[in-house]
N, C-alpha and C. Protein backbone atom coordinates (compact mmCIF):
# COMPACT_ATOMS: atom_id res chain seq x y z
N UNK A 1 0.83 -1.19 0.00
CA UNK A 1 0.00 0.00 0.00
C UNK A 1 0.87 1.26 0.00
N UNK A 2 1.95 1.56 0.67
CA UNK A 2 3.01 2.45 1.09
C UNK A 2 3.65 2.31 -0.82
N UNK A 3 3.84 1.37 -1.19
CA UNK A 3 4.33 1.92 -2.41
C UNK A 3 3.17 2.45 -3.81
N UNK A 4 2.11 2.16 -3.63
CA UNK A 4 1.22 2.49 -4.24
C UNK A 4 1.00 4.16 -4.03
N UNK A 5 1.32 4.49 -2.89
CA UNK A 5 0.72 5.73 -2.41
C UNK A 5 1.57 6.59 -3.13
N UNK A 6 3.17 6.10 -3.14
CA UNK A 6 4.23 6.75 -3.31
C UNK A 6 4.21 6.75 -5.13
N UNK A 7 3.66 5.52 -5.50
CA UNK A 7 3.95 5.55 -7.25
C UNK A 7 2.54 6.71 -7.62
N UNK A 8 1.24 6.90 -6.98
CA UNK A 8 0.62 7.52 -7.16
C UNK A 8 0.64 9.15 -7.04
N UNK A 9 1.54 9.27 -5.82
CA UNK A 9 1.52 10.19 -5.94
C UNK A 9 2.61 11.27 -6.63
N UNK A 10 3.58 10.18 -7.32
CA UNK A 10 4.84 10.51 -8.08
C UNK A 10 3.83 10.91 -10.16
N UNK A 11 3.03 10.02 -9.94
CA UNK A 11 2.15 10.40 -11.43
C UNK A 11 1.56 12.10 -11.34
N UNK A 12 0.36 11.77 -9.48
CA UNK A 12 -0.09 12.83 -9.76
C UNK A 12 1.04 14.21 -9.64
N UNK A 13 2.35 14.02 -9.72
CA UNK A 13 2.78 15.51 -9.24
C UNK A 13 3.24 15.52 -10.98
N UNK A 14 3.76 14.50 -11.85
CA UNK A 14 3.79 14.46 -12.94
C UNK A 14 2.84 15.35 -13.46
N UNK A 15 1.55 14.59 -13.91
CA UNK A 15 0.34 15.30 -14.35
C UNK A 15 -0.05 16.49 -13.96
N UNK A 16 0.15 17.11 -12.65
CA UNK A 16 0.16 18.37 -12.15
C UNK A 16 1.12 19.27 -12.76
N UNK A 17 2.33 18.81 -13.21
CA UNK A 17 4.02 19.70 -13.33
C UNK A 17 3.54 19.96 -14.93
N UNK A 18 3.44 18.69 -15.38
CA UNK A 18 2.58 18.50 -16.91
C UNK A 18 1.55 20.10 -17.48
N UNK A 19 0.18 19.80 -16.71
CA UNK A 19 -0.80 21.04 -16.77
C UNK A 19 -0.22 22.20 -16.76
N UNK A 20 0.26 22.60 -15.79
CA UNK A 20 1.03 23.63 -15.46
C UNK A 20 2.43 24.26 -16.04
N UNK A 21 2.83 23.13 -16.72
CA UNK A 21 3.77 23.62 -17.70
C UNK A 21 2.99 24.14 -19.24
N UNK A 22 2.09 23.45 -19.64
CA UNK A 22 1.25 23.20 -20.84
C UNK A 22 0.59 25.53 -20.35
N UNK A 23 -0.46 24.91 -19.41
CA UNK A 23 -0.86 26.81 -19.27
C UNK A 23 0.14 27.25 -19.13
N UNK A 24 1.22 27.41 -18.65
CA UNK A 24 2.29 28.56 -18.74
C UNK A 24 2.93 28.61 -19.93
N UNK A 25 3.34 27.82 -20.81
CA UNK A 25 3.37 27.94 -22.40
C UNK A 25 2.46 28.19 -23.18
N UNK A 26 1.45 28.10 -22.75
CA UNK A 26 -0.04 29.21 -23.22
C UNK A 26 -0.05 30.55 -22.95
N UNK A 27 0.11 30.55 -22.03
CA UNK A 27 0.09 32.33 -21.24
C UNK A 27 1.47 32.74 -22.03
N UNK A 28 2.67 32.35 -22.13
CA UNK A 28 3.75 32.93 -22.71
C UNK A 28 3.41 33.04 -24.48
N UNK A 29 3.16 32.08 -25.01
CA UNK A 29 2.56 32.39 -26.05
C UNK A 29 1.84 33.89 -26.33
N UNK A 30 0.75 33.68 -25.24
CA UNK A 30 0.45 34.85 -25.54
C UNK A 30 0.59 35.99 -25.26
N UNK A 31 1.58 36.27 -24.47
CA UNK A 31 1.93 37.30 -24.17
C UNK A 31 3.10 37.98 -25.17
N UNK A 32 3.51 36.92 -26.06
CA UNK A 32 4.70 36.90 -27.20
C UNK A 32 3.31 37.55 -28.41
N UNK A 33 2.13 37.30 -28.40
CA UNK A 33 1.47 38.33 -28.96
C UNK A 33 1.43 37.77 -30.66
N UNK A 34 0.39 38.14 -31.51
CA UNK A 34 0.69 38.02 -33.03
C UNK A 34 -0.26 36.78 -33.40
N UNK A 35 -1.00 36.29 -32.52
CA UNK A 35 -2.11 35.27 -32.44
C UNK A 35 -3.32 35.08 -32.66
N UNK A 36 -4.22 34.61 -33.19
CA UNK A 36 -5.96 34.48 -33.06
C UNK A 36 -6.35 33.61 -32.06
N UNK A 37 -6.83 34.54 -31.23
CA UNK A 37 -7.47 33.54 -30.22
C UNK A 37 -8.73 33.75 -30.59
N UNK A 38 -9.37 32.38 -30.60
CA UNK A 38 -11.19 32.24 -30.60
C UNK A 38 -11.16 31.52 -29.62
N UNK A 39 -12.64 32.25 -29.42
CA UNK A 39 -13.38 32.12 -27.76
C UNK A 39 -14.82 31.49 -28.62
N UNK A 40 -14.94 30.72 -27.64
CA UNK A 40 -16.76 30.62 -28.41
C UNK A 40 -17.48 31.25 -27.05
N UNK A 41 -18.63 32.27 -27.32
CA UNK A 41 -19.38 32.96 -26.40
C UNK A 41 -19.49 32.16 -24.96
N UNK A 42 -19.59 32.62 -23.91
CA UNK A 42 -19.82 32.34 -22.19
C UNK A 42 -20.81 31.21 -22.84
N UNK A 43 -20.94 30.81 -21.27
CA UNK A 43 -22.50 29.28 -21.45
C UNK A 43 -23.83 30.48 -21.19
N UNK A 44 -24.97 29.93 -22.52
CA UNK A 44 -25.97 30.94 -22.88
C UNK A 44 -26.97 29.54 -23.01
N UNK A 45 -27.20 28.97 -21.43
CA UNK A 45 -28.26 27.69 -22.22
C UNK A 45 -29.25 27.61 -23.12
N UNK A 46 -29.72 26.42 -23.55
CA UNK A 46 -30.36 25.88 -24.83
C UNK A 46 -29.45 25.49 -26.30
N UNK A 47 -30.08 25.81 -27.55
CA UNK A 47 -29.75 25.48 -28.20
C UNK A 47 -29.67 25.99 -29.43
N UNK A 48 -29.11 26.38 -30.23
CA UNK A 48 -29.58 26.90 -31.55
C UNK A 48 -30.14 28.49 -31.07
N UNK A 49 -31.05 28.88 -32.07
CA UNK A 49 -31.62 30.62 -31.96
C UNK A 49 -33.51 30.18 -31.95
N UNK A 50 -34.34 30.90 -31.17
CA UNK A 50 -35.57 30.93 -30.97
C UNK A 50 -35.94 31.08 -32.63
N UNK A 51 -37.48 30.55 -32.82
CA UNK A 51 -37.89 30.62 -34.23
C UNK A 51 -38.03 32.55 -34.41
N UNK A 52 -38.39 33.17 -32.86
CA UNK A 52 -39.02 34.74 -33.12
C UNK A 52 -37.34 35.28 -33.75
N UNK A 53 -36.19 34.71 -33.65
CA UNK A 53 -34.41 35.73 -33.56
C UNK A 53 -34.73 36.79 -34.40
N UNK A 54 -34.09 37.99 -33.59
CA UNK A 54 -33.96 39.02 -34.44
C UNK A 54 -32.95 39.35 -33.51
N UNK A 55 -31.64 39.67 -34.93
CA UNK A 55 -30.24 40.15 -34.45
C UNK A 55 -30.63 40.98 -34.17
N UNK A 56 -31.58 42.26 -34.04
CA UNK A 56 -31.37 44.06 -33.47
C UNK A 56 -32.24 43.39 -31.96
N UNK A 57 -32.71 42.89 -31.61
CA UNK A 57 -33.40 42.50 -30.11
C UNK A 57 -33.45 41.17 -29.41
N UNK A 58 -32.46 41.80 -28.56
CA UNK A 58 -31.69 40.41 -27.53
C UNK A 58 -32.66 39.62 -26.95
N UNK A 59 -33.87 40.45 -26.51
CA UNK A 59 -34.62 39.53 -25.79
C UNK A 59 -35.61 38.41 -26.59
N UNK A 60 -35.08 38.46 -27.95
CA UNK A 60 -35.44 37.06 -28.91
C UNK A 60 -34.49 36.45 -29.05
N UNK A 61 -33.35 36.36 -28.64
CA UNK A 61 -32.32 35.46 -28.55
C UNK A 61 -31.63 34.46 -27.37
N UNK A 62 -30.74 33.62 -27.86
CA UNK A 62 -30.75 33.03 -26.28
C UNK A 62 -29.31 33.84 -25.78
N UNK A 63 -29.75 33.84 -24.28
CA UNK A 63 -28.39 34.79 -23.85
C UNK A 63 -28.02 34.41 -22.90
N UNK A 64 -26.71 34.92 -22.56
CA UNK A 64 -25.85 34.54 -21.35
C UNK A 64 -26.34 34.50 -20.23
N UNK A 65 -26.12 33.48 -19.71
CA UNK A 65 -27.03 33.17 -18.13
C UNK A 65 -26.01 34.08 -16.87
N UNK A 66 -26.25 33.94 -15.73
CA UNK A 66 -25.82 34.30 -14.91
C UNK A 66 -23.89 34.22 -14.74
N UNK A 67 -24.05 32.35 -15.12
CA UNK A 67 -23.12 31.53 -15.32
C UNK A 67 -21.79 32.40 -16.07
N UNK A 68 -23.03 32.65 -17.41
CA UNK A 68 -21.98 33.20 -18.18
C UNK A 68 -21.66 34.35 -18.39
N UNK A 69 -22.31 35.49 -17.41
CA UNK A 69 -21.61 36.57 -17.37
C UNK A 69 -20.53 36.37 -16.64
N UNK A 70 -20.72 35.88 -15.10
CA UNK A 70 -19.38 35.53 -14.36
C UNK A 70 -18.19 35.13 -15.31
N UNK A 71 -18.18 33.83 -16.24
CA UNK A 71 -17.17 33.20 -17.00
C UNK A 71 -16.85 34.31 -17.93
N UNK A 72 -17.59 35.06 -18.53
CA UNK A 72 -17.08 36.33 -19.37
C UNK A 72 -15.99 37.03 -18.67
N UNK A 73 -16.63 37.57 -17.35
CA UNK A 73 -15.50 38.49 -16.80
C UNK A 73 -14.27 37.65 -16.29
N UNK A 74 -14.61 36.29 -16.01
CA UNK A 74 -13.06 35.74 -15.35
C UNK A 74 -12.39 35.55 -17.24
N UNK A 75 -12.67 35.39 -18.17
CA UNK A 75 -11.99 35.39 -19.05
C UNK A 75 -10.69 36.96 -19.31
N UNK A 76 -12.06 38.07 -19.31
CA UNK A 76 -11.27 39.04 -19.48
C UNK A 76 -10.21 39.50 -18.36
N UNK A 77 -10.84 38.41 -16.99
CA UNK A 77 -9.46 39.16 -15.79
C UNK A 77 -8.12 38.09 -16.09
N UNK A 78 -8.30 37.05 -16.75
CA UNK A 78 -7.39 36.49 -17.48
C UNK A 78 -6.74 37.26 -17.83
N UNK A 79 -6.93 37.80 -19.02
CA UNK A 79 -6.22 38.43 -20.05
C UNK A 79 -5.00 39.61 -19.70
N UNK A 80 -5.97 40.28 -18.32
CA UNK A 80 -5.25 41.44 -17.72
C UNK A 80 -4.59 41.08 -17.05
N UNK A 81 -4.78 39.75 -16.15
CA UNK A 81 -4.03 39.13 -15.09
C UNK A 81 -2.54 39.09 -15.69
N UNK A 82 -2.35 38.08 -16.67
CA UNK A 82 -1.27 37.58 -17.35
C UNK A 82 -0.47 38.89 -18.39
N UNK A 83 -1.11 40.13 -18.17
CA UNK A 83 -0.39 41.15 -19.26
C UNK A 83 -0.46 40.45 -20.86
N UNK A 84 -1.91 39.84 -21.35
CA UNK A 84 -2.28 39.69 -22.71
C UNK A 84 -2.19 40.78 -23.27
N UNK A 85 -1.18 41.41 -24.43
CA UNK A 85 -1.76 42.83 -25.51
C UNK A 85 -2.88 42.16 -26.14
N UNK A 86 -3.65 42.89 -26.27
CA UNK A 86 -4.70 42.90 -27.68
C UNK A 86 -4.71 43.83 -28.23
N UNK A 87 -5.05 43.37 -30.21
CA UNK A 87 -4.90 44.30 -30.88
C UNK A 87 -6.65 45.16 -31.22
N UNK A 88 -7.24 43.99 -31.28
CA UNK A 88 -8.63 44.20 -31.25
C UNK A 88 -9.76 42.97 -30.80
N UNK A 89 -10.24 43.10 -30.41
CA UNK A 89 -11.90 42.45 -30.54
C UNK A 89 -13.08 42.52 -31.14
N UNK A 90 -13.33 41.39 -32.03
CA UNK A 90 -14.09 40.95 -32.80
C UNK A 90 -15.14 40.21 -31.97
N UNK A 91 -16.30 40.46 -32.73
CA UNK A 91 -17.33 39.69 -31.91
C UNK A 91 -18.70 39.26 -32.89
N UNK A 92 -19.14 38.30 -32.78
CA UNK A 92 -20.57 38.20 -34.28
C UNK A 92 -21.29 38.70 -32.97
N UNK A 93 -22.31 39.02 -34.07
CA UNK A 93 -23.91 40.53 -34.41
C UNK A 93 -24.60 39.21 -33.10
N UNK A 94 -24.43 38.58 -32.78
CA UNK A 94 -25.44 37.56 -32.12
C UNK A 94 -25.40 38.08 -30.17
N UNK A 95 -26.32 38.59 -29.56
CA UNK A 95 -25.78 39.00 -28.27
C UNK A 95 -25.38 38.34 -27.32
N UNK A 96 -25.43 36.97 -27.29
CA UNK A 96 -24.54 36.27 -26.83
C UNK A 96 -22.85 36.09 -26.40
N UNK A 97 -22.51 36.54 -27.99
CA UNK A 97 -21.26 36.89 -28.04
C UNK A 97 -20.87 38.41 -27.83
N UNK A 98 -21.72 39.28 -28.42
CA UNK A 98 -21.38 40.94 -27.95
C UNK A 98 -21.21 40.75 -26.35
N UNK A 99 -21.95 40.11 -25.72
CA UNK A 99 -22.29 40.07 -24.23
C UNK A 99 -20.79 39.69 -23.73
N UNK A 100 -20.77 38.30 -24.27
CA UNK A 100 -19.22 37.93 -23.84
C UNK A 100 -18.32 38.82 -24.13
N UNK A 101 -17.85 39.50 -25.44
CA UNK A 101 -16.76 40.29 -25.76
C UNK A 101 -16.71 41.84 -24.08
N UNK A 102 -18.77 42.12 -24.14
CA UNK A 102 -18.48 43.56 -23.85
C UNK A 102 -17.79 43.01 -22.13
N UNK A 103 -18.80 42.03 -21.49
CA UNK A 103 -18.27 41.41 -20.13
C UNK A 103 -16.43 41.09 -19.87
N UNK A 104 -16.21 40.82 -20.77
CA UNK A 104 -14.80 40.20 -20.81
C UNK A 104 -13.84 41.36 -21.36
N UNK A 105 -14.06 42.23 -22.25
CA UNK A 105 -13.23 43.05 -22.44
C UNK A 105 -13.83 44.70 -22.51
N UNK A 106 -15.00 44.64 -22.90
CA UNK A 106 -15.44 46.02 -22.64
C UNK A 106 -15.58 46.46 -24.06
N UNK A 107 -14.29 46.85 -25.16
CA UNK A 107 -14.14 47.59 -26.30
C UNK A 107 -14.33 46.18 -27.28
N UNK A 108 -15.03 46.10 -28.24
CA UNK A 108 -15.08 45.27 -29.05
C UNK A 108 -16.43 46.14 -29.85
N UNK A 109 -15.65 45.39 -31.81
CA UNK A 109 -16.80 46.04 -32.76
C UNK A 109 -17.25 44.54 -33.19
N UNK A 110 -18.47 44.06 -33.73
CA UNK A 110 -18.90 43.54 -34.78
C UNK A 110 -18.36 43.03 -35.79
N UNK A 111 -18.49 41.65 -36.45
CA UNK A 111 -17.58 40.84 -37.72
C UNK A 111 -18.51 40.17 -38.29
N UNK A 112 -19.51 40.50 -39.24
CA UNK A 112 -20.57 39.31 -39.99
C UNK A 112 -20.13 38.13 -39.93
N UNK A 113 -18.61 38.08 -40.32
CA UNK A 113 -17.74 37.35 -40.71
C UNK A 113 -17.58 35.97 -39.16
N UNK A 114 -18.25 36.60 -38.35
CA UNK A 114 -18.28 35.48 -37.25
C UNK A 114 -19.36 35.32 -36.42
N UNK A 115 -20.89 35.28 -37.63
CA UNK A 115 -21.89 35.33 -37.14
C UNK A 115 -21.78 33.66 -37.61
N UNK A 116 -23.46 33.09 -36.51
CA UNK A 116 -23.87 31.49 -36.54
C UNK A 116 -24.31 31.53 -37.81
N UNK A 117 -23.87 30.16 -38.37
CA UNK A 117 -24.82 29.61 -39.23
C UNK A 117 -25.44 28.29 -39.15
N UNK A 118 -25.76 28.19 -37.93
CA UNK A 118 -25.83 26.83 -37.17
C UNK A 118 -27.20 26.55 -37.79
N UNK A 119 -28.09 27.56 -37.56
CA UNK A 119 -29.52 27.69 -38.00
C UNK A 119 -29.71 27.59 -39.70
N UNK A 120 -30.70 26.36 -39.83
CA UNK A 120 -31.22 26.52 -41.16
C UNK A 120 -31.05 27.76 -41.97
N UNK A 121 -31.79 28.69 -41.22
CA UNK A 121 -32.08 30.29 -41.57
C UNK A 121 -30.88 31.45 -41.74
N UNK A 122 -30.04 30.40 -41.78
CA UNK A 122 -28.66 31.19 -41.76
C UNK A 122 -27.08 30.21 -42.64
N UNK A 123 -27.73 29.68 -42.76
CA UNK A 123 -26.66 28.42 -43.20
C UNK A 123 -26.01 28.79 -44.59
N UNK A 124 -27.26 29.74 -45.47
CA UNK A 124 -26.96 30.37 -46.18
C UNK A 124 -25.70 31.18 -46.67
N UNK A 125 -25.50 31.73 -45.54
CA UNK A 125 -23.88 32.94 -45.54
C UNK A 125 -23.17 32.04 -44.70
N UNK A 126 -23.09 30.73 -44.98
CA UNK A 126 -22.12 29.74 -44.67
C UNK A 126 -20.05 30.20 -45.49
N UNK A 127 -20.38 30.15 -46.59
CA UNK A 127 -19.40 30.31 -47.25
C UNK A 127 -18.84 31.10 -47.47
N UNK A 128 -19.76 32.28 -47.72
CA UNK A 128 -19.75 34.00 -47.54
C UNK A 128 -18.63 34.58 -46.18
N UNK A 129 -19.58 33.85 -44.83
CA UNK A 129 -18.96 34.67 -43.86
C UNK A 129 -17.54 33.79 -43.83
N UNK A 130 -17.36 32.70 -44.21
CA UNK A 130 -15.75 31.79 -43.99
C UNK A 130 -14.71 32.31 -44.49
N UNK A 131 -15.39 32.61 -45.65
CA UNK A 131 -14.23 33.55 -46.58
C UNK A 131 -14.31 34.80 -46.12
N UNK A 132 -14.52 35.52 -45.59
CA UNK A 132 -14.56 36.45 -45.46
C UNK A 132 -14.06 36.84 -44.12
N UNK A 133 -14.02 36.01 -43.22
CA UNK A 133 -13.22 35.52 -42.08
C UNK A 133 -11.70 34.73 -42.22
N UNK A 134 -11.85 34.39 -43.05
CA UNK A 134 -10.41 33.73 -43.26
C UNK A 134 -9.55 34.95 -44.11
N UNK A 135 -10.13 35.61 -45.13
CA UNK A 135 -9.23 37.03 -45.85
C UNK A 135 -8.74 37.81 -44.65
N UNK A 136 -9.89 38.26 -43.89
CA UNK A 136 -9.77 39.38 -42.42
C UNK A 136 -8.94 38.64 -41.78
N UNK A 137 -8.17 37.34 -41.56
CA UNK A 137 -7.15 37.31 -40.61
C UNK A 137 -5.85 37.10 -41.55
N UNK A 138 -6.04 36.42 -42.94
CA UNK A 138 -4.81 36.33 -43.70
C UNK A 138 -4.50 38.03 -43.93
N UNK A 139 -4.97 38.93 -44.04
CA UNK A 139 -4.42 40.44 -44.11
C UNK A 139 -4.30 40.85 -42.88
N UNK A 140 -4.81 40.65 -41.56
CA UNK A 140 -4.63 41.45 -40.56
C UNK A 140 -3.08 41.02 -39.71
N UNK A 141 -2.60 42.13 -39.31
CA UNK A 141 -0.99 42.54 -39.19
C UNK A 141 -0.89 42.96 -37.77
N UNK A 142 -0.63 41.95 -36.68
CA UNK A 142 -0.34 43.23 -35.57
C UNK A 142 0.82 42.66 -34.84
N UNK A 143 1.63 43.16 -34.03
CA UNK A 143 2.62 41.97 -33.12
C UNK A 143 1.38 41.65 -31.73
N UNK A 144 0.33 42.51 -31.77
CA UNK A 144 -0.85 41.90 -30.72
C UNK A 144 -1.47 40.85 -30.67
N UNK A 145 -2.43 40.31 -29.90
CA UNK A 145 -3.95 39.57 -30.58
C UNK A 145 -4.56 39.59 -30.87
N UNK A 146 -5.09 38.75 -31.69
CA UNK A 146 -6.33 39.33 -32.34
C UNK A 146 -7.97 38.26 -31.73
N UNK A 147 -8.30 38.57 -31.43
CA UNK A 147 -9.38 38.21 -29.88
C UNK A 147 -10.62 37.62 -31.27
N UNK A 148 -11.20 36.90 -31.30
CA UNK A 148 -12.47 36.47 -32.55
C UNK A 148 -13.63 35.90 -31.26
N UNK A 149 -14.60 36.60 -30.84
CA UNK A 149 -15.82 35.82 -30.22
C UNK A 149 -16.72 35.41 -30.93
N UNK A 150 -16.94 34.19 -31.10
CA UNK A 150 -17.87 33.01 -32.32
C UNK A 150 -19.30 32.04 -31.77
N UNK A 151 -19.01 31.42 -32.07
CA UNK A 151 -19.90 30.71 -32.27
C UNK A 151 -19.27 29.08 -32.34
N UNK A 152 -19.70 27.91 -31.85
CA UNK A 152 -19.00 26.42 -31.92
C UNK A 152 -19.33 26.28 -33.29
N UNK A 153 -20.38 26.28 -35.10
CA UNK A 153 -20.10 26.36 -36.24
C UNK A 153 -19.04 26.95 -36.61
N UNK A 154 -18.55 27.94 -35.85
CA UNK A 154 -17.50 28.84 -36.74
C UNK A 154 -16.62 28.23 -36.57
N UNK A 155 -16.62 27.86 -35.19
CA UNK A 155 -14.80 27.63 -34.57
C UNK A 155 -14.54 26.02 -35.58
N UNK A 156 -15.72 25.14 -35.40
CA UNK A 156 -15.28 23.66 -36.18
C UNK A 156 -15.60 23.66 -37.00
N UNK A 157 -15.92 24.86 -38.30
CA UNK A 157 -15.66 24.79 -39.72
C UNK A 157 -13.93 25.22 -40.00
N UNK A 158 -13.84 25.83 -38.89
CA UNK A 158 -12.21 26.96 -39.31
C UNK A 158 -11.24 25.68 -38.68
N UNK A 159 -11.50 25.42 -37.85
CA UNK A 159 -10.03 24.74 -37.16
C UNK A 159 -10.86 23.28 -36.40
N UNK A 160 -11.66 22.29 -36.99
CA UNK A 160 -12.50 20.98 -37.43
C UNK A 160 -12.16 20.84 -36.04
N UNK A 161 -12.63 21.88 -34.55
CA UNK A 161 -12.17 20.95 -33.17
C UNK A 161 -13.73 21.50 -32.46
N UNK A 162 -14.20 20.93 -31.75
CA UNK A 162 -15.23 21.29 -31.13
C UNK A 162 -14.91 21.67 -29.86
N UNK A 163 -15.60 22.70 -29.66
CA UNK A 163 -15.23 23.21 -28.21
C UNK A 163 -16.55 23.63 -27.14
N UNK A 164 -16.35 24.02 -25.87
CA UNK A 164 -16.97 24.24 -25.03
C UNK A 164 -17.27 25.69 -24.68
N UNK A 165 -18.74 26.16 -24.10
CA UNK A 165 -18.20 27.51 -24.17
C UNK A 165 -17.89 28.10 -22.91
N UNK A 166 -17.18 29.47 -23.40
CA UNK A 166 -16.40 30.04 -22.89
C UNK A 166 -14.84 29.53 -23.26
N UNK A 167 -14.54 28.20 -23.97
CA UNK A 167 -13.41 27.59 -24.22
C UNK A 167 -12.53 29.09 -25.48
N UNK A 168 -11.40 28.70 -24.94
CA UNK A 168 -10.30 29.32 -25.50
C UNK A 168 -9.40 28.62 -26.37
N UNK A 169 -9.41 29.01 -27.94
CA UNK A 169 -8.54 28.45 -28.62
C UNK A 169 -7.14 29.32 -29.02
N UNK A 170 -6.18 29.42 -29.05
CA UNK A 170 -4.89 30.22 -29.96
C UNK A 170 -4.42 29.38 -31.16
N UNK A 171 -4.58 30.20 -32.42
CA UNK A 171 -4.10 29.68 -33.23
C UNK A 171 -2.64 30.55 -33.88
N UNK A 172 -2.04 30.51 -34.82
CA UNK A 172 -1.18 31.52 -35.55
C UNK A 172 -2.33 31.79 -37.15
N UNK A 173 -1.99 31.81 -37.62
CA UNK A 173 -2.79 32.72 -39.30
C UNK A 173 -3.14 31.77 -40.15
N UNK A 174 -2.15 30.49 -40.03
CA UNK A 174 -2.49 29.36 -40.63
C UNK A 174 -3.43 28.28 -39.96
N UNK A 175 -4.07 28.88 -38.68
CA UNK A 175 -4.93 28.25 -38.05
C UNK A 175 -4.37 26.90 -37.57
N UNK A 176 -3.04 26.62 -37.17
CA UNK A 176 -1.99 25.85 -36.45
C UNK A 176 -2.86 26.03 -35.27
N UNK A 177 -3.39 25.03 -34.41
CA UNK A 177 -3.38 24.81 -33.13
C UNK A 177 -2.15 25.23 -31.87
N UNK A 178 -2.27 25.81 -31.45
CA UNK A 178 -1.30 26.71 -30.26
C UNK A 178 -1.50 26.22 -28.93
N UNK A 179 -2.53 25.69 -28.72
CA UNK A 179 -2.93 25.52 -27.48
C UNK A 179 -4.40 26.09 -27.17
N UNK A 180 -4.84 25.36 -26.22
CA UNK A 180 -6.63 26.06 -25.63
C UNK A 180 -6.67 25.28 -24.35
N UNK A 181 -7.91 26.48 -23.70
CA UNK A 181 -8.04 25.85 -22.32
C UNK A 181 -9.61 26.70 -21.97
N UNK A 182 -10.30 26.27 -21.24
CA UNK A 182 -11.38 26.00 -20.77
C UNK A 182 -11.37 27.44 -19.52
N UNK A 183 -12.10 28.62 -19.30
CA UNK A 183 -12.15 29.11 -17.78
C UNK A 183 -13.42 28.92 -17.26
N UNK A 184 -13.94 28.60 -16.34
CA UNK A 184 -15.48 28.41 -15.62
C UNK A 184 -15.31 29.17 -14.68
């Protein structure tokens, strides 16, 4: 039993040294700056968009719960915590995500280019907004970050990984995987 305890607890300090090396080569990453990080919006329960959605009025949409205002702002005290530059924030027309961008960082404009097309009713400017999201980061230039708040269609048409929300992805321009991590 005495050596079990000892081989166990020689893994868990492994797996602990492990994590903790993995986020701190995340955080340095980004603090080295010149990155796309996508966020997919705070947790906004349900599913999809109400049949009434209308992008100009939130209260036909589904929106950030309590949950996910809290997870908004611990994202953005992230960012400040660790001395993240950003160059800008992007956010799709959907208030879900404005909510997350404004909770988490405050200054953020609008990107068609990273609105849902999860919905039938939208599936349409599938191709439209991809390209048009993928040009806006192959031209955009900063030694900063560049912050994208989405949607889970956007993020696993662009970089085929499914994520959780509030989950954090970093990519470089070629949409190379960098690392991601989860804040609740």
């Amino acid at each position: 039993m005495k050596y079990f305890i000892l081989i166990f607890t020689f893994i868990l300090s492994i797996i602990s040294t492990s994590n903790s090396f993995s986020n701190d080569k995340i955080i340095s990453k980004l603090q080295s700056g010149g990155n796309i990080v996508f966020i997919r919006h705070a947790i906004a329960p349900g599913n999809g968009d109400p049949e009434n959605f209308n992008i100009k009025d939130c209260s036909t949409q589904r929106n950030l719960s309590e949950e996910g205002i809290n997870q908004s702002k611990k994202i953005g005290a992230f960012f400040k915590k660790n001395n993240i530059n950003i160059d800008k924030v992007l956010s799709s027309e959907w208030c879900r995500c404005k909510d997350t961008a404004k909770y988490a960082f405050k200054n953020f404009s609008t990107f068609e280019g990273l609105n849902s097309f999860y919905d039938p009713r939208f599936e349409k400017y599938k191709i439209k907004q991809i390209n048009d999201l993928k040009r806006y980061i192959k031209e955009w230039k900063s030694t900063d970050n560049l912050i994208l708040i989405t949607h889970y269609v956007v993020i696993s048409e662009l970089l085929n990984k499914g994520v959780s929300s509030g989950e954090i992805i970093i990519t470089d321009k070629n949409f190379n995987n960098l690392g991601s991590f989860l804040i609740r």
